[in-house]
C-alpha atoms as a PDB file:
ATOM      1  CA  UNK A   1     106.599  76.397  80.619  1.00  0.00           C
ATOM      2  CA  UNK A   2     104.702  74.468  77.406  1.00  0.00           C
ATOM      3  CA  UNK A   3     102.262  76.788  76.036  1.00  0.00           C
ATOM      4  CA  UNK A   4      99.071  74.726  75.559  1.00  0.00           C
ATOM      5  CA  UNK A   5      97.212  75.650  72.278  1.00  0.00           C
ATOM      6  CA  UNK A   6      94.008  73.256  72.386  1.00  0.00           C
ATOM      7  CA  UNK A   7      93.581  74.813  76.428  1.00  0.00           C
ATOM      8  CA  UNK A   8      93.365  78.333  74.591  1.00  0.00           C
ATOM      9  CA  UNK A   9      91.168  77.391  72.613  1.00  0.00           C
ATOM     10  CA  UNK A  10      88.673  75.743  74.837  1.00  0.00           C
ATOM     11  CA  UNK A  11      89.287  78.366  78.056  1.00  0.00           C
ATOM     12  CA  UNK A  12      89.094  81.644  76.258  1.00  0.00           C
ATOM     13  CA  UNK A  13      86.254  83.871  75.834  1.00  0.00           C
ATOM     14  CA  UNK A  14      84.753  83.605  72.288  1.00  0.00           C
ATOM     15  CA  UNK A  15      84.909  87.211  71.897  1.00  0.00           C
ATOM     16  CA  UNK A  16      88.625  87.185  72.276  1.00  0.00           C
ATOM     17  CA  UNK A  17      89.830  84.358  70.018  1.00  0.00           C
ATOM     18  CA  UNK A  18      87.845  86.165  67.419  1.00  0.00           C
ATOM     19  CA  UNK A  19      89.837  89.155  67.825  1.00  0.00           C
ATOM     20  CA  UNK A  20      93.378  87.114  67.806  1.00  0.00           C
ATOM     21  CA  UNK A  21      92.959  84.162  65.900  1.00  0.00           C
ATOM     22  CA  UNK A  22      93.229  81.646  62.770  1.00  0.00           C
ATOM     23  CA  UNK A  23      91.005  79.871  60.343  1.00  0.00           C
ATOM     24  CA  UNK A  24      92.338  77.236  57.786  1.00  0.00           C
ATOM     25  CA  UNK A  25      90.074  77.920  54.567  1.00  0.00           C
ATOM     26  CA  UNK A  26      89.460  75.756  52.053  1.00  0.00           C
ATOM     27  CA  UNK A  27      89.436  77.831  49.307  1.00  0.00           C
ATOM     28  CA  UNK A  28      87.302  76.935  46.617  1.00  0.00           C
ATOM     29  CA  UNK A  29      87.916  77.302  42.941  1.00  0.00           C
ATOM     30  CA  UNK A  30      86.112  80.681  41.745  1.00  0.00           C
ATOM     31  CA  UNK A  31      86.545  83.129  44.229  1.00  0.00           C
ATOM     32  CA  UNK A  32      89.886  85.485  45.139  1.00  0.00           C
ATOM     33  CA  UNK A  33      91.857  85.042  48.048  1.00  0.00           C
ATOM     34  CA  UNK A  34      90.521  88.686  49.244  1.00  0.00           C
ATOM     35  CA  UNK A  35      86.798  87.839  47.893  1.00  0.00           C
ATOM     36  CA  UNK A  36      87.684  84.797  50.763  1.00  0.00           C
ATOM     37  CA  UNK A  37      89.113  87.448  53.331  1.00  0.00           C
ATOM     38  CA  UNK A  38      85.549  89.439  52.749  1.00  0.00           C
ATOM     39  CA  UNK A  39      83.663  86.758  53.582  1.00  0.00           C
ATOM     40  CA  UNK A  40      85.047  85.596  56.705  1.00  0.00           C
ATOM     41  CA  UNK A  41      85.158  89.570  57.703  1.00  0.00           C
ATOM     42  CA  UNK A  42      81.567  89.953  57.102  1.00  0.00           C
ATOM     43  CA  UNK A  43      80.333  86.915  58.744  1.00  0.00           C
ATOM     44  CA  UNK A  44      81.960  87.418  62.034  1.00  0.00           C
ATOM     45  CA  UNK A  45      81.525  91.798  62.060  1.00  0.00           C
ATOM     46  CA  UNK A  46      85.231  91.613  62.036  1.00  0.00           C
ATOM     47  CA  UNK A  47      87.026  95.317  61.549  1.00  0.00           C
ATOM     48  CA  UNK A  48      90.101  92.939  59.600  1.00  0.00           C
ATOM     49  CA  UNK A  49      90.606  89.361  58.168  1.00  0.00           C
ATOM     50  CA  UNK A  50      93.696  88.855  55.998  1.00  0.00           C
ATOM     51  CA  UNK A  51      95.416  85.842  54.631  1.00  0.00           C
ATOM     52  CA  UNK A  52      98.660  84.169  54.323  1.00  0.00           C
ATOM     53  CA  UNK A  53      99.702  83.356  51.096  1.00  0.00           C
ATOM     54  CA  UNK A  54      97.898  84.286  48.012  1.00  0.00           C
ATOM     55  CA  UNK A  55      96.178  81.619  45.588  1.00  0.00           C
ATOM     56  CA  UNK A  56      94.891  82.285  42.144  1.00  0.00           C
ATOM     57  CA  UNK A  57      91.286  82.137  41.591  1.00  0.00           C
ATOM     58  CA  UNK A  58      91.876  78.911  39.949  1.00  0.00           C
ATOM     59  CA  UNK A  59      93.969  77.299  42.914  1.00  0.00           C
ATOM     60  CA  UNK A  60      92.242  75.773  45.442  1.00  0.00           C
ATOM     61  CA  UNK A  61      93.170  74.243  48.850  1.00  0.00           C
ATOM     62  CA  UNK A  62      94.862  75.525  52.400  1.00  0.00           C
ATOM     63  CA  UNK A  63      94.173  79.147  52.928  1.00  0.00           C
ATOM     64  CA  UNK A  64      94.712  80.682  56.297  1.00  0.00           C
ATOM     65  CA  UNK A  65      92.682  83.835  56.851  1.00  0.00           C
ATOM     66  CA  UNK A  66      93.887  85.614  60.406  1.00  0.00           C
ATOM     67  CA  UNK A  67      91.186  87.838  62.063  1.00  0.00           C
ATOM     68  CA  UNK A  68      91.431  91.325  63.476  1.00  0.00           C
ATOM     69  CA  UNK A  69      94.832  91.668  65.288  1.00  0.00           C
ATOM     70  CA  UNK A  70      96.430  88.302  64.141  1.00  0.00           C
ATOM     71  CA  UNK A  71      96.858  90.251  60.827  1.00  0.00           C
ATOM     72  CA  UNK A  72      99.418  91.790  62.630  1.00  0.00           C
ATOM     73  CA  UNK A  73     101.442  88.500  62.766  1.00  0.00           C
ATOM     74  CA  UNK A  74     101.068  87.939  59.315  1.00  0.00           C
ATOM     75  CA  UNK A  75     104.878  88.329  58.638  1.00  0.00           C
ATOM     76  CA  UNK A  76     105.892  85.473  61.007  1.00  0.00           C
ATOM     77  CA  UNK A  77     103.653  82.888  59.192  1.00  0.00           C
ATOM     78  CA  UNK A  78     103.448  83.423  55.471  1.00  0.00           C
ATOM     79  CA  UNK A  79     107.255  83.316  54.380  1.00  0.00           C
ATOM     80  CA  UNK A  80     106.943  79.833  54.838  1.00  0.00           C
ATOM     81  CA  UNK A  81     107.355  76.834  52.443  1.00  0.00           C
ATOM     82  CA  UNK A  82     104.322  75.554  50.445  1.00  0.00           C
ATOM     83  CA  UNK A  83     103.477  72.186  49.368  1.00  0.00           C
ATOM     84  CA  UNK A  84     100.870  71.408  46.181  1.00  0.00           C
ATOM     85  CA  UNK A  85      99.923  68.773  44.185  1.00  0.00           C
ATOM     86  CA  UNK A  86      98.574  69.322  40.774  1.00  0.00           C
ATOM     87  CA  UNK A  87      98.193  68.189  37.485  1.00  0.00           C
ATOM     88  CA  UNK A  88      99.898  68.503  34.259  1.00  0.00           C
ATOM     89  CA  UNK A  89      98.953  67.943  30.641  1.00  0.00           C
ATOM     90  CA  UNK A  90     102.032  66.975  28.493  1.00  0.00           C
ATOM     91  CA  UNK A  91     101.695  68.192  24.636  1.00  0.00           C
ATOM     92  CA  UNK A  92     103.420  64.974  23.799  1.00  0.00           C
ATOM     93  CA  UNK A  93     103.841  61.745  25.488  1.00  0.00           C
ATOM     94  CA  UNK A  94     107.219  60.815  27.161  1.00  0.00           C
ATOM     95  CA  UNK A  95     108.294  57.683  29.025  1.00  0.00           C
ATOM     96  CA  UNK A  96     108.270  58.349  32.982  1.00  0.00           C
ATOM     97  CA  UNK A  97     111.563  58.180  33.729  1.00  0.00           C
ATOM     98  CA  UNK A  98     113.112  60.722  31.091  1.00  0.00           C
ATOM     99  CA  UNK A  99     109.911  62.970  32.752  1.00  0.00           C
ATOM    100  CA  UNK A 100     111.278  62.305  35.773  1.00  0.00           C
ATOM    101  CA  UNK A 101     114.493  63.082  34.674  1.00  0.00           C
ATOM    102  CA  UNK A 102     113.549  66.581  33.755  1.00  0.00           C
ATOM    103  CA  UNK A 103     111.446  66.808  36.712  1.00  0.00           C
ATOM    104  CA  UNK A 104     114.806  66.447  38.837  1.00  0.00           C
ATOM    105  CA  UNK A 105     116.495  69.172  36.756  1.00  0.00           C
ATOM    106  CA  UNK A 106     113.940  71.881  38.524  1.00  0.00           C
ATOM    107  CA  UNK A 107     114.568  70.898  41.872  1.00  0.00           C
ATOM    108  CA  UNK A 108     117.241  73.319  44.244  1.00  0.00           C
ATOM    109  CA  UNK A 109     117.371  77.001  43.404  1.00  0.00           C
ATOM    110  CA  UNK A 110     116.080  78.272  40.088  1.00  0.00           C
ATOM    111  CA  UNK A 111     115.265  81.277  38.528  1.00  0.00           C
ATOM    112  CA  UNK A 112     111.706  83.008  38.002  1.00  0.00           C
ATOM    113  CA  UNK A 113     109.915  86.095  36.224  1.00  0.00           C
ATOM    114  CA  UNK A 114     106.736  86.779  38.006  1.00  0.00           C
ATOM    115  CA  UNK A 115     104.007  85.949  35.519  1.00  0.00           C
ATOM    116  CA  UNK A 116     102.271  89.261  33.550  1.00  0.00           C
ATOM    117  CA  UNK A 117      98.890  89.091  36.039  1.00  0.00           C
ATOM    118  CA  UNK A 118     100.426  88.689  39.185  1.00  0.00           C
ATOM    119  CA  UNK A 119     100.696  91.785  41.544  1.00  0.00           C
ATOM    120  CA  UNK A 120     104.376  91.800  42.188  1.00  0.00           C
ATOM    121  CA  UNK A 121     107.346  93.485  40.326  1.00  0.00           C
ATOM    122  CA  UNK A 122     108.453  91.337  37.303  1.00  0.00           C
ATOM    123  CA  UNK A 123     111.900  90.678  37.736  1.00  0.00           C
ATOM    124  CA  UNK A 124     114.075  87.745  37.921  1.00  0.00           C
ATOM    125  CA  UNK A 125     114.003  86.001  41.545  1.00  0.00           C
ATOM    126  CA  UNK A 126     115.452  83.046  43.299  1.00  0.00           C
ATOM    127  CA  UNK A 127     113.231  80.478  44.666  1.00  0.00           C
ATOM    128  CA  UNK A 128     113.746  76.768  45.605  1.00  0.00           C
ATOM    129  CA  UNK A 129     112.451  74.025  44.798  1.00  0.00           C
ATOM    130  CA  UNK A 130     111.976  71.651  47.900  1.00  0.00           C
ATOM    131  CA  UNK A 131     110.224  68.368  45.716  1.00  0.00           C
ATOM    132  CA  UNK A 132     108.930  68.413  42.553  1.00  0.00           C
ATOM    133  CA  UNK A 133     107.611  64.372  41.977  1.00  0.00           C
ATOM    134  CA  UNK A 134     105.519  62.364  39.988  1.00  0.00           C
ATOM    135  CA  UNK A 135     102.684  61.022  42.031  1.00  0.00           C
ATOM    136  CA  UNK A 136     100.606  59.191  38.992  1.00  0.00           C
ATOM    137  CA  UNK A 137     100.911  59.377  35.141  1.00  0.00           C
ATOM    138  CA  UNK A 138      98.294  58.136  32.590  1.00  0.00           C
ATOM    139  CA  UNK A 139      98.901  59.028  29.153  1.00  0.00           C
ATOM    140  CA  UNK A 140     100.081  62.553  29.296  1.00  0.00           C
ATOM    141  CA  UNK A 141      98.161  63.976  32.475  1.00  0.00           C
ATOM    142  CA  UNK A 142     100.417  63.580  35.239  1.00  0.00           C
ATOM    143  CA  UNK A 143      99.041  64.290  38.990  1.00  0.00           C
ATOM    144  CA  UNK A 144     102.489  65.804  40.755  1.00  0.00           C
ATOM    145  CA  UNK A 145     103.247  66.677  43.942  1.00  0.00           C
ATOM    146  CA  UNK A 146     105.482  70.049  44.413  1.00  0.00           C
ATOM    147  CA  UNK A 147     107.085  71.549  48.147  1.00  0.00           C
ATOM    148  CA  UNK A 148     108.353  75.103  47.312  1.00  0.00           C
ATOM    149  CA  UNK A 149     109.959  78.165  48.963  1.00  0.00           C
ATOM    150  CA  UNK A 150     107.219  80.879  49.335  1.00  0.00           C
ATOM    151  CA  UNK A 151     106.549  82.827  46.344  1.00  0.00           C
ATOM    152  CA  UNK A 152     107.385  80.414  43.791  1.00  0.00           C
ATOM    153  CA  UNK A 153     104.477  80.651  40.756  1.00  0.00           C
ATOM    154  CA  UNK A 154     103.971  76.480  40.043  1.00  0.00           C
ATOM    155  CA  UNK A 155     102.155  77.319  36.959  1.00  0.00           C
ATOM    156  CA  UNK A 156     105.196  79.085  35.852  1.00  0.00           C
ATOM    157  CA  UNK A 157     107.325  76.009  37.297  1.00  0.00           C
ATOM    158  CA  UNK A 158     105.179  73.790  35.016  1.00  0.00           C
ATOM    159  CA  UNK A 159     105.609  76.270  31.940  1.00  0.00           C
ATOM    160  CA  UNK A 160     109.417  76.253  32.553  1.00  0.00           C
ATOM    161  CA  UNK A 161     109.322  72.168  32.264  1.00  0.00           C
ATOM    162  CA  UNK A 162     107.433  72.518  29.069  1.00  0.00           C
ATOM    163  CA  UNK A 163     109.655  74.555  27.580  1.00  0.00           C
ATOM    164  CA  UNK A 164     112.518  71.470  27.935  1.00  0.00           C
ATOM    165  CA  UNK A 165     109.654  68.779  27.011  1.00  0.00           C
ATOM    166  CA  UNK A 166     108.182  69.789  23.744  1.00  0.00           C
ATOM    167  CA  UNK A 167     105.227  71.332  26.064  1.00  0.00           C
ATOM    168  CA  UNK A 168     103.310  71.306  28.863  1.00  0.00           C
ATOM    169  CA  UNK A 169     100.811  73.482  31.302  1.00  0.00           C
ATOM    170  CA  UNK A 170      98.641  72.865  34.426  1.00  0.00           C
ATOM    171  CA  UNK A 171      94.977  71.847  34.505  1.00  0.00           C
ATOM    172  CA  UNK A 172      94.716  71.532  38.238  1.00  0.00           C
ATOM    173  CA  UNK A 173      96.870  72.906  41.514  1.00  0.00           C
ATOM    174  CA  UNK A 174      95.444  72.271  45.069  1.00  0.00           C
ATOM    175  CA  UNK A 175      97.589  73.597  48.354  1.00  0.00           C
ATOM    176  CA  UNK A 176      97.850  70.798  50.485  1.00  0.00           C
ATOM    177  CA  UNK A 177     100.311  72.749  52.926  1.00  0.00           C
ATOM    178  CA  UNK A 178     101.310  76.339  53.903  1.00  0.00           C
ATOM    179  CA  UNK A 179     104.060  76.986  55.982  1.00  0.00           C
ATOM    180  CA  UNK A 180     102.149  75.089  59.661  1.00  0.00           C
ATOM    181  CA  UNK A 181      98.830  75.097  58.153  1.00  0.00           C
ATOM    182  CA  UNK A 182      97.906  71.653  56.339  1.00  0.00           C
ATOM    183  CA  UNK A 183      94.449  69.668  55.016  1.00  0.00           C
ATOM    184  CA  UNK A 184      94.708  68.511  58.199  1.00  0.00           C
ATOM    185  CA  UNK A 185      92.194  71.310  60.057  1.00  0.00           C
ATOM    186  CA  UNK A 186      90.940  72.785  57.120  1.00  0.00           C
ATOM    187  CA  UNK A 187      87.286  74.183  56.807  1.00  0.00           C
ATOM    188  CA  UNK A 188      85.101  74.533  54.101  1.00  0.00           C
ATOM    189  CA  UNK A 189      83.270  77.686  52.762  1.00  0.00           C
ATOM    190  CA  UNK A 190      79.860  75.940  53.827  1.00  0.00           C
ATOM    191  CA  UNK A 191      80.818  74.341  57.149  1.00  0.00           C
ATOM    192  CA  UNK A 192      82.266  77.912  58.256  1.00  0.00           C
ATOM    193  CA  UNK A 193      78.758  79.555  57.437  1.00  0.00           C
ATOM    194  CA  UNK A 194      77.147  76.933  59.075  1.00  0.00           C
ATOM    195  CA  UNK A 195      79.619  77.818  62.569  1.00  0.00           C
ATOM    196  CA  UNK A 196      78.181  81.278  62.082  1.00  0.00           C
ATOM    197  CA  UNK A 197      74.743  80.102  62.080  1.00  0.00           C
ATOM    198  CA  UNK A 198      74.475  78.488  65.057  1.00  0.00           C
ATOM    199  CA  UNK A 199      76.942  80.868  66.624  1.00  0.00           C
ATOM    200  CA  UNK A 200      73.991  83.063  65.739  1.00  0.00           C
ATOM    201  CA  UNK A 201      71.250  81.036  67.691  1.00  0.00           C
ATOM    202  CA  UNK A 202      73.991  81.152  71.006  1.00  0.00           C
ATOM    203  CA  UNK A 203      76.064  77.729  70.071  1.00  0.00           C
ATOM    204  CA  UNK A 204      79.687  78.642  70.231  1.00  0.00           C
ATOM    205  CA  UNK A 205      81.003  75.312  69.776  1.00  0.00           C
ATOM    206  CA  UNK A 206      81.095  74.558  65.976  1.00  0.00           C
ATOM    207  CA  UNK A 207      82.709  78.257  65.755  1.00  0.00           C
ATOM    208  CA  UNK A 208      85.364  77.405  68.634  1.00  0.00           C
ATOM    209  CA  UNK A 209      86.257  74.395  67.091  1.00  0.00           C
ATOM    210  CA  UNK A 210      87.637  76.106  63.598  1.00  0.00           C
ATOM    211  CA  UNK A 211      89.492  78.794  65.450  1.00  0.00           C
ATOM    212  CA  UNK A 212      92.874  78.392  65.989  1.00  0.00           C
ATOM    213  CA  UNK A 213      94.569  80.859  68.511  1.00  0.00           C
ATOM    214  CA  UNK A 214      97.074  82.752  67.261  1.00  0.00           C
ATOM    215  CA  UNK A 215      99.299  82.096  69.978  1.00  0.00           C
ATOM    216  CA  UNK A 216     100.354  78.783  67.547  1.00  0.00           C
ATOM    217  CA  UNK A 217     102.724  81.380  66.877  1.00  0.00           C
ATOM    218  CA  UNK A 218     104.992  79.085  69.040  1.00  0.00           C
ATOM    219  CA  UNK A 219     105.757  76.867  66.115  1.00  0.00           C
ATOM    220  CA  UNK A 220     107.243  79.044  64.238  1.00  0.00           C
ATOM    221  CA  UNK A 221     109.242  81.520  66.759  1.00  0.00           C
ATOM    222  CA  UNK A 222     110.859  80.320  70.013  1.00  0.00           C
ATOM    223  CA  UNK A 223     108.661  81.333  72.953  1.00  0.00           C
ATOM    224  CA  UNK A 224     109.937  82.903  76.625  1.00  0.00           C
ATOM    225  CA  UNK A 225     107.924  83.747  79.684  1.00  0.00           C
ATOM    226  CA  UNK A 226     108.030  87.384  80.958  1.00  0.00           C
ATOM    227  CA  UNK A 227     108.430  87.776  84.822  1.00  0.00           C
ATOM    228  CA  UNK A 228     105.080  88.505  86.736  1.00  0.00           C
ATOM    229  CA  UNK A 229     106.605  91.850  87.770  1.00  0.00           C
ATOM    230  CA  UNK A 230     107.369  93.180  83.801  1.00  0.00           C
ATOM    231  CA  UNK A 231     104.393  92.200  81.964  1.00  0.00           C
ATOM    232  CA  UNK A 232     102.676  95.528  82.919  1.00  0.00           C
ATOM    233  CA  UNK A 233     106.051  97.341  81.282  1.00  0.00           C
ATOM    234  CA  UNK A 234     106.012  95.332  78.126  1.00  0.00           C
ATOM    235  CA  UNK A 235     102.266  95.713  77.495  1.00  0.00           C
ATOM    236  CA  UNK A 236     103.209  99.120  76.852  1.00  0.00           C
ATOM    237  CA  UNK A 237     105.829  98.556  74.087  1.00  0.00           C
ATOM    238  CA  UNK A 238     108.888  99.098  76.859  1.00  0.00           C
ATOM    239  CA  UNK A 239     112.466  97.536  75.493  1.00  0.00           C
ATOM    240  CA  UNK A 240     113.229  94.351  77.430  1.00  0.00           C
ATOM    241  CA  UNK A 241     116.048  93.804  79.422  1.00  0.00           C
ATOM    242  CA  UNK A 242     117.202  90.382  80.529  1.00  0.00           C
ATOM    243  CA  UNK A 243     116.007  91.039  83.806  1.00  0.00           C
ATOM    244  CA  UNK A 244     112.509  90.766  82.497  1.00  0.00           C
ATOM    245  CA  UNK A 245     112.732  87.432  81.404  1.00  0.00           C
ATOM    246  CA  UNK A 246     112.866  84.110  83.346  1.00  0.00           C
ATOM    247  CA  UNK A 247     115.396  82.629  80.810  1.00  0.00           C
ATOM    248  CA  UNK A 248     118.680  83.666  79.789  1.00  0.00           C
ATOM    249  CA  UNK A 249     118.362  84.898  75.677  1.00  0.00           C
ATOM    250  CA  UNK A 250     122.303  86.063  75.724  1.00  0.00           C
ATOM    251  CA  UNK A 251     123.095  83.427  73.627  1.00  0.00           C
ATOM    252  CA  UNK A 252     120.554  84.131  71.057  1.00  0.00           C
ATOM    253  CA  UNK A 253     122.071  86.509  67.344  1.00  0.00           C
ATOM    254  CA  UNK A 254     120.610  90.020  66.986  1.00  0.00           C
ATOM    255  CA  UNK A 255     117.807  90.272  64.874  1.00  0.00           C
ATOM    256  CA  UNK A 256     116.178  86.804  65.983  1.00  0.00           C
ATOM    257  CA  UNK A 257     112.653  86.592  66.762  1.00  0.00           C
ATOM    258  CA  UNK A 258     110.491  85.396  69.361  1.00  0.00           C
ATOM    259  CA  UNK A 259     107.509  85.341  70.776  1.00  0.00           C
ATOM    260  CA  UNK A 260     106.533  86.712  75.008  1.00  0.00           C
ATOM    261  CA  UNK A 261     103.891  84.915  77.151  1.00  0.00           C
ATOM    262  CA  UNK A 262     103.130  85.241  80.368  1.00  0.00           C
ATOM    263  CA  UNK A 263     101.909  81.791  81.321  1.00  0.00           C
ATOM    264  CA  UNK A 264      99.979  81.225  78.353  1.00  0.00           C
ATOM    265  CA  UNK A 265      98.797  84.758  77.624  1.00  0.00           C
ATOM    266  CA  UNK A 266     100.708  86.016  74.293  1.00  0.00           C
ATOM    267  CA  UNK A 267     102.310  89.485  75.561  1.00  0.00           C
ATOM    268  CA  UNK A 268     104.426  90.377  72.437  1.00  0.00           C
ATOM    269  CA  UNK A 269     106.856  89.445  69.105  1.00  0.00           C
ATOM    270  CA  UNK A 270     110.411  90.829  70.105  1.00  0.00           C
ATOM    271  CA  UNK A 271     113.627  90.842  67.912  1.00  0.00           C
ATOM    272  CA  UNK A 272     117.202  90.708  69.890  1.00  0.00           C
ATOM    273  CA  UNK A 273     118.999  94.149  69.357  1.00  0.00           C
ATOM    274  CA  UNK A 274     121.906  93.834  72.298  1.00  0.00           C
ATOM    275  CA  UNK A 275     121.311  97.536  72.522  1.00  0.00           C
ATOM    276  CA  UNK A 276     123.883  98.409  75.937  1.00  0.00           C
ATOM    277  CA  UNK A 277     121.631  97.073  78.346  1.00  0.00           C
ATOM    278  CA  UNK A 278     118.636  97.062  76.241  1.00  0.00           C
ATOM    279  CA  UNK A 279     118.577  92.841  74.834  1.00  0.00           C
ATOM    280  CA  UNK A 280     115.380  93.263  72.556  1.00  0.00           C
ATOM    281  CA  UNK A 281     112.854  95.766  71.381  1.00  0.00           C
ATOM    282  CA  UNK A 282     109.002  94.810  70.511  1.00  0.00           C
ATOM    283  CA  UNK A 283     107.758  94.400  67.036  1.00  0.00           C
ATOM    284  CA  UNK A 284     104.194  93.794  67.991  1.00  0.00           C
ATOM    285  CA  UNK A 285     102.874  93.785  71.060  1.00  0.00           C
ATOM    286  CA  UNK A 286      99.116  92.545  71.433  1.00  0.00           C
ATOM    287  CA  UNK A 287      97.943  95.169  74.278  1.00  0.00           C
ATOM    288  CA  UNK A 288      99.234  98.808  74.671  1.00  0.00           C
ATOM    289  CA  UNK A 289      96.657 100.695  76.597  1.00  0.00           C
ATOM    290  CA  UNK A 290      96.454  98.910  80.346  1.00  0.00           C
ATOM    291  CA  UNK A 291      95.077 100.033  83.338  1.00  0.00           C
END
């Protein structure tokens, strides 16, 4: 059965898509990425709002902030490739195509130190590089376009060019994608505290129309219904055994992922284990107390 996301979102209860949801920020230049998670928190009287994906204060662009107990999913959807465009000032002019050239040299795996101010342990890592492109060049500001594995710094990237180049640093970076989240349904700072304000004066609609239910889930984790007669059992964290589904996961590797519905109600996040009889155990599971 197709799980439909835009039915969610127009069917269910206000009060629950706030509690298991998705906004796509567009976050400004300025603030932190948890200045933006206070914000949203505060304006809908939410106990949690976290994000996916950390941007500098200088970065703007796609920022998806989950609220209450989509943080719990957080996992699933930030580990995902990210895709920026920026631009670059050259400390000395080159043609284009020896640029390019060097531009070329980055792409596939490469090696990275965290930079000094980030929050992460600075050791060498392994990230790589999806695209890194020229989209314009005049003079020596050049407006690029970069697709990267999560965690890769682009300032950094851009340093590590330089350094090959006779110099060169960033002036601009925008995320245009992370991992399913795109420009695409973003929302500004503004429009989202006008949403609140008429959701305020009893007008759902603007509000509605910025949430996205976390049960999008689906695009990143393969999705299986849950017979009528189990759902009680798994609401309550039980193992699942094959009998509980309607499809057959034998074929699936231990340790994959994926995501329980019954009909279009999200039930849990499961990994595979092949434990005897036992074929998966929950990770999350959205509802433990039922009655």
């Amino acid at each position: 059965m197709e799980i439909n996301i835009e039915k969610i979102k127009q069917e269910k209860p206000i009060k629950e898509l706030l509690d298991f949801s998705i906004i796509n920020i567009d976050k400004p230049i300025g603030p932190t990425s948890f200045q933006v998670d206070l914000i949203v928190k505060q304006a809908l009287g939410l106990k949690k709002a976290a994000h996916f994906g950390t941007l500098d204060p200088r970065v703007h662009g796609v920022l998806p902030v989950a609220l209450n107990r989509a943080c719990k999913l957080s996992d699933y959807f930030m580990h995902k490739d990210k895709t920026y465009v920026g631009i670059m000032h050259l400390h000395s002019d080159i043609p284009e195509s020896a640029l390019k050239e060097e531009m070329n040299k980055f792409t596939g795996k490469i090696k990275q130190i965290p930079p000094k101010k980030s929050r992460v342990k600075r050791q060498e890592r392994e990230r790589e590089i999806k695209k890194f492109e020229i989209l314009e060049k005049q003079g020596r500001d050049v407006l690029f376009l970069a697709e990267v594995e999560a965690g890769t710094y682009i300032r950094k990237l851009v340093h590590n060019l330089g350094e090959k180049i006779n110099g060169a640093h960033m002036t601009e970076l925008r995320r245009i994608k992370a991992g399913i989240f795109s420009e695409e349904n973003i929302i500004t700072l503004y429009a989202f505290q006008e949403a609140i304000e008429e959701y305020k004066k009893g007008n759902e609609s603007k509000l509605r129309k910025i949430l996205i239910p976390a049960e999008i889930i689906i695009k990143i984790l393969p999705a299986f219904q849950a017979k009528e007669d189990s759902v009680k059992k798994l609401l309550i964290g039980k193992p699942i055994f094959k009998e509980d589904l309607k499809e057959n996961l034998e074929d699936l590797k231990e340790n994959t992922k994926f995501a329980v519905f019954s009909d279009s109600r999200f039930i849990e996040v499961a990994k595979i284990v092949k434990d005897k009889d036992i074929l998966a155990k929950p990770e999350f599971v959205y509802v433990r107390n039922v009655h």
